[in-house]
PDB file of N, CA and C in Angstrom:
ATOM      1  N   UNK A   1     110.109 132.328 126.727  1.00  0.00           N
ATOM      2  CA  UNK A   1     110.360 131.075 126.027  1.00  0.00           C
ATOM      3  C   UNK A   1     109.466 130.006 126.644  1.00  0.00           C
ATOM      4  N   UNK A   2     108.704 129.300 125.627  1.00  0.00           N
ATOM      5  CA  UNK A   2     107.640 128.583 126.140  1.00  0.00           C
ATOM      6  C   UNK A   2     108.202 126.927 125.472  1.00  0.00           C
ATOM      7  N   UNK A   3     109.362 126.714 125.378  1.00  0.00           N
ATOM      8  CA  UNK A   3     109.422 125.213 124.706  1.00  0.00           C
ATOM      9  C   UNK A   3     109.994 124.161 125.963  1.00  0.00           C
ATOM     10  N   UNK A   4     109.695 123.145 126.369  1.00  0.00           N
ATOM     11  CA  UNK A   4     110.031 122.339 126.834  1.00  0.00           C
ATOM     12  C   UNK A   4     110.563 121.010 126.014  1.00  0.00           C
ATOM     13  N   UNK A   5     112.306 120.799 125.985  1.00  0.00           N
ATOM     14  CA  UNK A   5     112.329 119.781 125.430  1.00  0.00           C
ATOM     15  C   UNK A   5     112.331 118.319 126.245  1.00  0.00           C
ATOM     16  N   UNK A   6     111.559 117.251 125.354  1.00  0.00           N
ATOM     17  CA  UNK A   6     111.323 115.865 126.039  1.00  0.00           C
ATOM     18  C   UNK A   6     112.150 115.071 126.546  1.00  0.00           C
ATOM     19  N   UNK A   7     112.562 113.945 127.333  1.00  0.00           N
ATOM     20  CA  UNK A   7     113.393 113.424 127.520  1.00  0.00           C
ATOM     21  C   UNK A   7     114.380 113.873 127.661  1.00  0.00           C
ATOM     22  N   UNK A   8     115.555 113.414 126.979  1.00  0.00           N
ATOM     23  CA  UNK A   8     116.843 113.397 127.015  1.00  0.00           C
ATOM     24  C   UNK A   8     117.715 114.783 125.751  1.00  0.00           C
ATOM     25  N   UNK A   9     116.779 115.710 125.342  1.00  0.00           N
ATOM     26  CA  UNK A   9     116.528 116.711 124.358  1.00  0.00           C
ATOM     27  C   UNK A   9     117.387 117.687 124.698  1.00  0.00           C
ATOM     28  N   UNK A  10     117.596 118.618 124.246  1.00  0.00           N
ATOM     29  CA  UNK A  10     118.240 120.088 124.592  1.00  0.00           C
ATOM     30  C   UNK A  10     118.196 121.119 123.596  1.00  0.00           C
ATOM     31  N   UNK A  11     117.837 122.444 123.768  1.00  0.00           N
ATOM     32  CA  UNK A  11     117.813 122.867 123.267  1.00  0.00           C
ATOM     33  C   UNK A  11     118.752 124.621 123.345  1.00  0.00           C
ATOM     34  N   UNK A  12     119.394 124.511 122.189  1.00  0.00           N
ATOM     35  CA  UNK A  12     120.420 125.526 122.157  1.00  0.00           C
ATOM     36  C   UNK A  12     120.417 126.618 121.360  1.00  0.00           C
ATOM     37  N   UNK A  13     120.814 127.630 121.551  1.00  0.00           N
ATOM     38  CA  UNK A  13     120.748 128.710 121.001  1.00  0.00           C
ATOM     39  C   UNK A  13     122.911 128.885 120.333  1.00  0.00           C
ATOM     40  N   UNK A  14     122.299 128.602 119.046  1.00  0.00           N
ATOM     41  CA  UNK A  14     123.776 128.602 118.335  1.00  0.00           C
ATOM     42  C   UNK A  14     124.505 130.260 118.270  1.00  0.00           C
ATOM     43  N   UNK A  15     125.889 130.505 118.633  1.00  0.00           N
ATOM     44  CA  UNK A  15     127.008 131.318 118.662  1.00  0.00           C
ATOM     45  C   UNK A  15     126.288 132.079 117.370  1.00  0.00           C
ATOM     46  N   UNK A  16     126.464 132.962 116.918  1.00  0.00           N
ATOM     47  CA  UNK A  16     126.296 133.566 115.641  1.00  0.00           C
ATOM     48  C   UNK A  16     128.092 133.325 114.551  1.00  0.00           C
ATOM     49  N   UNK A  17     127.784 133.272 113.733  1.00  0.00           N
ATOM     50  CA  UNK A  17     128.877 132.845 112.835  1.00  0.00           C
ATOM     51  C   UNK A  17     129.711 134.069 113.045  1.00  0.00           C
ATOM     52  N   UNK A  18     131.149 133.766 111.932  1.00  0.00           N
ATOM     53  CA  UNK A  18     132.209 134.422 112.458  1.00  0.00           C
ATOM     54  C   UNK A  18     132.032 135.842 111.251  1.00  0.00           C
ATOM     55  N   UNK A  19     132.022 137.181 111.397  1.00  0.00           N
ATOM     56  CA  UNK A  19     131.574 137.880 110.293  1.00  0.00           C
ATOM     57  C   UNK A  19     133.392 138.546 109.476  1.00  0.00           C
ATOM     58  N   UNK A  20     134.147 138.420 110.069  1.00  0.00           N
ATOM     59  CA  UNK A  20     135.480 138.367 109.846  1.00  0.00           C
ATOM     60  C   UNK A  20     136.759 137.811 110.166  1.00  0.00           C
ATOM     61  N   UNK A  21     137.439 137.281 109.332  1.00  0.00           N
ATOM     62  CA  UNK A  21     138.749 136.821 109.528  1.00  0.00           C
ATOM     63  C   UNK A  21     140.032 137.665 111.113  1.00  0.00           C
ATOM     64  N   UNK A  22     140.811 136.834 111.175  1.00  0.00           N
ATOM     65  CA  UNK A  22     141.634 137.775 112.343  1.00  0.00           C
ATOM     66  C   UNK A  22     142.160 138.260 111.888  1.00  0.00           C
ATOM     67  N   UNK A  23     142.650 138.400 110.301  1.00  0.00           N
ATOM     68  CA  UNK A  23     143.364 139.284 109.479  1.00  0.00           C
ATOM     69  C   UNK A  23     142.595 140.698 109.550  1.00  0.00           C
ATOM     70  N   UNK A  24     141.427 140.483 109.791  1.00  0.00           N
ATOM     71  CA  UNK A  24     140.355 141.757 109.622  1.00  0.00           C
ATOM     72  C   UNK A  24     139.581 141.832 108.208  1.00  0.00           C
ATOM     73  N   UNK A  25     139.693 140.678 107.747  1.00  0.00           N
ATOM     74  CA  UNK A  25     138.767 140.366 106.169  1.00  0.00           C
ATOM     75  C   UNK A  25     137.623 139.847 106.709  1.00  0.00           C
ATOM     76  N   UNK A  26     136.151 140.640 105.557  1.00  0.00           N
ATOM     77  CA  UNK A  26     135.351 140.162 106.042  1.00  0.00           C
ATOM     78  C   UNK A  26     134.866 139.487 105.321  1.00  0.00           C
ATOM     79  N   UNK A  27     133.700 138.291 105.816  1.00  0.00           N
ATOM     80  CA  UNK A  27     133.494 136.680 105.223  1.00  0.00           C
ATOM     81  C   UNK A  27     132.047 136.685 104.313  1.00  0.00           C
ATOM     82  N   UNK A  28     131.974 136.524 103.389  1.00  0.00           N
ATOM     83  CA  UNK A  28     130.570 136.974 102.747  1.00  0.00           C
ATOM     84  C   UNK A  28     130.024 135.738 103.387  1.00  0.00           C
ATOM     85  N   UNK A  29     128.522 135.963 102.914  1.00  0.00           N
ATOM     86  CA  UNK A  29     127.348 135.181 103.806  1.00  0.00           C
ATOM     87  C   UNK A  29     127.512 133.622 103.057  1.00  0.00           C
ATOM     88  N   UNK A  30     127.947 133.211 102.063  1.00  0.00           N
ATOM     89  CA  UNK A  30     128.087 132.552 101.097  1.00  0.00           C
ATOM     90  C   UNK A  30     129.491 131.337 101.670  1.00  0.00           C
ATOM     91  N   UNK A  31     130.261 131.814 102.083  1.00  0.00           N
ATOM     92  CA  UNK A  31     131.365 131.624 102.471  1.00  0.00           C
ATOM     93  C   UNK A  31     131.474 131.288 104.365  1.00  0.00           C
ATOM     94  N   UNK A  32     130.482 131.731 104.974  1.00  0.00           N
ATOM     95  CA  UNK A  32     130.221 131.414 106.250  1.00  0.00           C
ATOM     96  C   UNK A  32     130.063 129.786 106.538  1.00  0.00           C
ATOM     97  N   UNK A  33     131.049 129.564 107.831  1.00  0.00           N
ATOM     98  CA  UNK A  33     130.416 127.965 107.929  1.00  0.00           C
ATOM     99  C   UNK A  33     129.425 127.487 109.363  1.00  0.00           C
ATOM    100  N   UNK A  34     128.793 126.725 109.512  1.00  0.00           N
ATOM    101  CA  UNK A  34     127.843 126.961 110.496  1.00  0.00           C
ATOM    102  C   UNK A  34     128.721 126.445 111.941  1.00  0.00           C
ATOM    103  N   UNK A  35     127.819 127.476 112.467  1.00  0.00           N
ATOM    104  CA  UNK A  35     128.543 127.213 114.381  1.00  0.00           C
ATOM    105  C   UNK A  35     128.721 125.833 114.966  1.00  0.00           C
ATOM    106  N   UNK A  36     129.591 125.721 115.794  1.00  0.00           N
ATOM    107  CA  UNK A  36     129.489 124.523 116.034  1.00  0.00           C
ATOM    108  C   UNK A  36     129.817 124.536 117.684  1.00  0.00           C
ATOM    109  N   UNK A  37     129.345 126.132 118.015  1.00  0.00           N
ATOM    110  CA  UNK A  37     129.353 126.158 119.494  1.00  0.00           C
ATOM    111  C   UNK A  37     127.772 126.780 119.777  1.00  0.00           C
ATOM    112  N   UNK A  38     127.313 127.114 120.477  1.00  0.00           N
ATOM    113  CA  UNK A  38     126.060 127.335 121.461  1.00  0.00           C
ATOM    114  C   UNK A  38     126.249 127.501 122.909  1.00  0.00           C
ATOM    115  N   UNK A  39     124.772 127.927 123.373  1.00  0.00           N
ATOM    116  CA  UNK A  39     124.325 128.099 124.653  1.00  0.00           C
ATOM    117  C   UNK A  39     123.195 126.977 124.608  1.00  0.00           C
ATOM    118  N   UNK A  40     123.048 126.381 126.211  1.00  0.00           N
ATOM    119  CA  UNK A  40     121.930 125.898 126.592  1.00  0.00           C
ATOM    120  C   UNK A  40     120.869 126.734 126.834  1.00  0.00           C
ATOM    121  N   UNK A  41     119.659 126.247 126.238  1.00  0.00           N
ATOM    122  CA  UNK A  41     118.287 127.672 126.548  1.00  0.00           C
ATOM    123  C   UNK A  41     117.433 126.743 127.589  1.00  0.00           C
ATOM    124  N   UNK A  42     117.299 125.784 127.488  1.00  0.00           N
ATOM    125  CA  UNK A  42     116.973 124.281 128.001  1.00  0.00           C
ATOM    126  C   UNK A  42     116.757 123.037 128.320  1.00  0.00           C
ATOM    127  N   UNK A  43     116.563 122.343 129.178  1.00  0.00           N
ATOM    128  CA  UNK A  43     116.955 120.869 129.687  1.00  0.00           C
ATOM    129  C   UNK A  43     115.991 120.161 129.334  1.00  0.00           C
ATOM    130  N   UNK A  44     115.636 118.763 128.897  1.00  0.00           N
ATOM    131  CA  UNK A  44     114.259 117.662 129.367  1.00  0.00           C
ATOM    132  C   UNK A  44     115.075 117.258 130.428  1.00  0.00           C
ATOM    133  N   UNK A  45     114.092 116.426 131.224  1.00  0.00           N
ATOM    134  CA  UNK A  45     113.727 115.834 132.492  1.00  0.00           C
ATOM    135  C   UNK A  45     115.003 114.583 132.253  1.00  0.00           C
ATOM    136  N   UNK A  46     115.208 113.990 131.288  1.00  0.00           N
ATOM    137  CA  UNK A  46     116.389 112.818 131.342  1.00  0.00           C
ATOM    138  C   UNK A  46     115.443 111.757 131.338  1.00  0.00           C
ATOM    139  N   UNK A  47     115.766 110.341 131.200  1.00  0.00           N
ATOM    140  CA  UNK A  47     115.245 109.193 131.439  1.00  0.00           C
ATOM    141  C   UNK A  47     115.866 108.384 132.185  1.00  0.00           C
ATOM    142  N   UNK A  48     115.135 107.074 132.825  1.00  0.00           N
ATOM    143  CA  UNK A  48     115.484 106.017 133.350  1.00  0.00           C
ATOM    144  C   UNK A  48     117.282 105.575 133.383  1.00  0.00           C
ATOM    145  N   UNK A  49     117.565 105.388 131.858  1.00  0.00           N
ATOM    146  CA  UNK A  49     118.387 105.479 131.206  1.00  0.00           C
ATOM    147  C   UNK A  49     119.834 106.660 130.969  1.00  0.00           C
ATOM    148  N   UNK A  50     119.418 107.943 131.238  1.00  0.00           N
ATOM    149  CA  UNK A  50     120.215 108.843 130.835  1.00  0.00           C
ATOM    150  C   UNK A  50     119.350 109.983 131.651  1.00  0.00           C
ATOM    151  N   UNK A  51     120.680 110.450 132.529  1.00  0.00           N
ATOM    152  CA  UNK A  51     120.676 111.304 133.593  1.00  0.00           C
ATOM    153  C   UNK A  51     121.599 112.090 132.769  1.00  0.00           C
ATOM    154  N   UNK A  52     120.833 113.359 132.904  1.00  0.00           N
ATOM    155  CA  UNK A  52     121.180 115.042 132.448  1.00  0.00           C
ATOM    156  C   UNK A  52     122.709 115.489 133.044  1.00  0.00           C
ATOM    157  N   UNK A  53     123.465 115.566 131.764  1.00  0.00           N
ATOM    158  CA  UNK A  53     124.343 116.119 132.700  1.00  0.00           C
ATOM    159  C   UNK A  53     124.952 117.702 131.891  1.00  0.00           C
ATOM    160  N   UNK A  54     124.135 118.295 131.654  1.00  0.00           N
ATOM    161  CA  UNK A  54     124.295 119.828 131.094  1.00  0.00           C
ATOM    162  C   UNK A  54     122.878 120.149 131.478  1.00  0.00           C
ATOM    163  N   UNK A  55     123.216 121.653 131.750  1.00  0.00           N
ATOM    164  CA  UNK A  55     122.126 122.407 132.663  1.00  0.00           C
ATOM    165  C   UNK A  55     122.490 124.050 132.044  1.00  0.00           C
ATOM    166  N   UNK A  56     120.886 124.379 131.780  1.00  0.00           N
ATOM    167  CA  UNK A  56     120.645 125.777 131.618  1.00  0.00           C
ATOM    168  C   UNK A  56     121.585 126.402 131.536  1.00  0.00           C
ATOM    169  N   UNK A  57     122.239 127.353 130.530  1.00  0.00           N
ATOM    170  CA  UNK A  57     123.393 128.335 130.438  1.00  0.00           C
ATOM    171  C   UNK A  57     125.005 127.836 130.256  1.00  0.00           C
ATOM    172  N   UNK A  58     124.968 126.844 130.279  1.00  0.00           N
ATOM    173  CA  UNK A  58     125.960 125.766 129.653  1.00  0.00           C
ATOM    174  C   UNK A  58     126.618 126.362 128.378  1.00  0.00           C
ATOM    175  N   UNK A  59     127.667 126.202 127.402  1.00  0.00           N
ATOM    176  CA  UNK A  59     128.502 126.570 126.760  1.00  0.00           C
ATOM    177  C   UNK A  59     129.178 125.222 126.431  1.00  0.00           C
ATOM    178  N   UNK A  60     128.331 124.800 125.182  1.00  0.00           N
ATOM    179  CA  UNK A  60     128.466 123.653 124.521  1.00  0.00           C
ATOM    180  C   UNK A  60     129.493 123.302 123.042  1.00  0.00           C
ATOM    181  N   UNK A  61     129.981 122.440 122.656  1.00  0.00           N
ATOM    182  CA  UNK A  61     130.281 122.238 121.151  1.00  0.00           C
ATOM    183  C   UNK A  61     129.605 121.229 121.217  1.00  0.00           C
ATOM    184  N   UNK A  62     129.158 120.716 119.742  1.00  0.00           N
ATOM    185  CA  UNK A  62     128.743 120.018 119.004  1.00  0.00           C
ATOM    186  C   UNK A  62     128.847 119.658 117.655  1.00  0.00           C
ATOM    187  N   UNK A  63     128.545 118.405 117.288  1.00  0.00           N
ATOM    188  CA  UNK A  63     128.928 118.042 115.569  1.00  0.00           C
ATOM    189  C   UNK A  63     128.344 118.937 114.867  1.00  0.00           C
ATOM    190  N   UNK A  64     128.701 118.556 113.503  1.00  0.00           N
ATOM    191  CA  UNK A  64     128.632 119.442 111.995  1.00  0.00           C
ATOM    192  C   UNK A  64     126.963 119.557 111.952  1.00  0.00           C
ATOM    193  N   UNK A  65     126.824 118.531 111.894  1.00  0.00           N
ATOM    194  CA  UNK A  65     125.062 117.794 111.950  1.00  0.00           C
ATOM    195  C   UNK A  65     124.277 117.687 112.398  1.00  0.00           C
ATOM    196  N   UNK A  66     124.690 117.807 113.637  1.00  0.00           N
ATOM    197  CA  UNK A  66     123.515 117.576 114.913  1.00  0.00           C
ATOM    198  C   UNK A  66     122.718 118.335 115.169  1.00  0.00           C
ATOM    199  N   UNK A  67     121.323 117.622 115.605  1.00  0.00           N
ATOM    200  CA  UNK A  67     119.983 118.825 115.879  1.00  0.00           C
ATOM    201  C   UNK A  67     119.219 119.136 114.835  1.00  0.00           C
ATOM    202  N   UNK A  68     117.997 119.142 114.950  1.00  0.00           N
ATOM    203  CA  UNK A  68     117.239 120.151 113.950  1.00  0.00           C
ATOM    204  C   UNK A  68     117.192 121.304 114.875  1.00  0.00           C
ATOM    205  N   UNK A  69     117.074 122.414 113.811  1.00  0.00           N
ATOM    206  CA  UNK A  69     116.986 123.701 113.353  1.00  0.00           C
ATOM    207  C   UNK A  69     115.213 123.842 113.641  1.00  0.00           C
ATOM    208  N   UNK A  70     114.988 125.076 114.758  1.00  0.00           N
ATOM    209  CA  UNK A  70     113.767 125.336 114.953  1.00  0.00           C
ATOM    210  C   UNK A  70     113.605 126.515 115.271  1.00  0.00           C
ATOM    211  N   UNK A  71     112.667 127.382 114.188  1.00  0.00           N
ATOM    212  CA  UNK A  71     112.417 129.076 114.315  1.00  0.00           C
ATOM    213  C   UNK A  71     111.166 129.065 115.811  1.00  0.00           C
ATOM    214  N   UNK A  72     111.609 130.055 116.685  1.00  0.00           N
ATOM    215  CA  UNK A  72     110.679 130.389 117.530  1.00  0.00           C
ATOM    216  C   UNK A  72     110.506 131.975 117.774  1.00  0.00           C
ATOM    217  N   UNK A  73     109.867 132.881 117.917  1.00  0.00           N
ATOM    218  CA  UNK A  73     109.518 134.093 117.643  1.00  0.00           C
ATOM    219  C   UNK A  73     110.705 134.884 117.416  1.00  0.00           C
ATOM    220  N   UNK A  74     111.259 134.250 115.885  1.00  0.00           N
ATOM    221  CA  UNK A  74     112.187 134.736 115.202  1.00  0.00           C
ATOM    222  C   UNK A  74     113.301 134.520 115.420  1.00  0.00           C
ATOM    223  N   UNK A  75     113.786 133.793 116.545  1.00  0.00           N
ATOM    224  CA  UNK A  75     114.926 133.044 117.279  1.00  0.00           C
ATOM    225  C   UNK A  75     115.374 131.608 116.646  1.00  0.00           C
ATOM    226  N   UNK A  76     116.613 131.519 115.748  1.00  0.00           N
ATOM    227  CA  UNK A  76     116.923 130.493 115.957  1.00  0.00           C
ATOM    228  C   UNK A  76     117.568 129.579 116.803  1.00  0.00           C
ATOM    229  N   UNK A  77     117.149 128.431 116.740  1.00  0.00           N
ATOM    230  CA  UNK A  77     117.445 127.265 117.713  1.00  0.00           C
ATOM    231  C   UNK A  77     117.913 125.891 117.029  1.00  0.00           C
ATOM    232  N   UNK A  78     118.358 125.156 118.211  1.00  0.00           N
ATOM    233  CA  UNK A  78     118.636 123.693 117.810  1.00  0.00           C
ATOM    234  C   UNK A  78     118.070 123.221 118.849  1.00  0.00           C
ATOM    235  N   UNK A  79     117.396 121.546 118.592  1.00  0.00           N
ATOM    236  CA  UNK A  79     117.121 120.781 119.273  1.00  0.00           C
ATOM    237  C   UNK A  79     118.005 119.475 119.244  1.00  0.00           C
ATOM    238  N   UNK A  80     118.448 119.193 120.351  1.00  0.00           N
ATOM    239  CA  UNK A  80     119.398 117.586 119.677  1.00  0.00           C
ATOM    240  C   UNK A  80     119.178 117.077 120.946  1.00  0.00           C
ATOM    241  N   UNK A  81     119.864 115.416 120.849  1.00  0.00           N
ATOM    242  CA  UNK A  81     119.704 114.703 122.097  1.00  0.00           C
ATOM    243  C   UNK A  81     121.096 115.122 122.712  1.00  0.00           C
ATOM    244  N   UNK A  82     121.173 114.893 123.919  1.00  0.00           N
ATOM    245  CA  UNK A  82     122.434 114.919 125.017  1.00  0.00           C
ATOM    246  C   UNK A  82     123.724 114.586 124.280  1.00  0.00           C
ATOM    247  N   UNK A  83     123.070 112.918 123.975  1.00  0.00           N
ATOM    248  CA  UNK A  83     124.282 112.603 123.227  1.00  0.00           C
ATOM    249  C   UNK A  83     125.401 113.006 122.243  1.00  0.00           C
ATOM    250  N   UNK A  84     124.745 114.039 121.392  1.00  0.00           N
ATOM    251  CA  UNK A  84     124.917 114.689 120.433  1.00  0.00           C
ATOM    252  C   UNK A  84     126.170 115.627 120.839  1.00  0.00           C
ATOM    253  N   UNK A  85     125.753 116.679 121.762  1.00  0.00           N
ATOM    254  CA  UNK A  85     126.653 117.187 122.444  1.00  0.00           C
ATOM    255  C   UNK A  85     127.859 116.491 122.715  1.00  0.00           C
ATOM    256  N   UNK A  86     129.151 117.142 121.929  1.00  0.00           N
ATOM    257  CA  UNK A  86     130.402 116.523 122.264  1.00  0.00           C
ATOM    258  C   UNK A  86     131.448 116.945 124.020  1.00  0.00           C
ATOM    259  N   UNK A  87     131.236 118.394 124.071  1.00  0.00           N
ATOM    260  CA  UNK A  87     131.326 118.991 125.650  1.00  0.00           C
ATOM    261  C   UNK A  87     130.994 119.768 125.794  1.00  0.00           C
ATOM    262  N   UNK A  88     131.670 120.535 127.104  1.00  0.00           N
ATOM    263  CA  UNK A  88     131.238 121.539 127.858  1.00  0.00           C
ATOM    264  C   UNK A  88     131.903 121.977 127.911  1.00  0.00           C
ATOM    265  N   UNK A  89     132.663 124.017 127.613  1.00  0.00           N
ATOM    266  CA  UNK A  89     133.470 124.533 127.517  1.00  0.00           C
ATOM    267  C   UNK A  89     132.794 125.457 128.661  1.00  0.00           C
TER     268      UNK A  89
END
């Protein structure tokens, strides 16, 4: 992995969606809703302003919205600011 995110950035590698119910029903692709948990893949440096406080391998939630969506050798990802991130599980 060659991405460094800037500043106050992060970048996460989203949970894969849920492929069945706990009933044991399974969820067509249509009907899937998007993750709203992740892993940290990596940190920016922070600013003046805003000191890092999630680090590499972290186990995050986050909003409905947050982040763009970025393909890297076939890997999807999110990029969002710190802020974005609601916690740390």
């Amino acid at each position: 992995m060659n991405i460094k995110p800037l500043s106050d950035r992060v970048l996460i590698e989203p949970k894969p969606a849920e492929e069945k119910t706990a009933g044991g029903l399974f969820i067509p692709d249509t009907a899937k809703e998007k993750p709203l948990a992740g892993k940290v893949v990596a940190v920016g440096p922070g600013t003046s302003e805003v000191t890092m406080e999630v680090s590499v391998g972290d186990q995050v939630l986050y909003g409905k919205y947050a982040g763009t969506e970025v393909s890297v050798d076939g890997n999807d990802y999110l990029i969002m600011r710190q802020s974005d991130i609601l916690a740390i599980i």
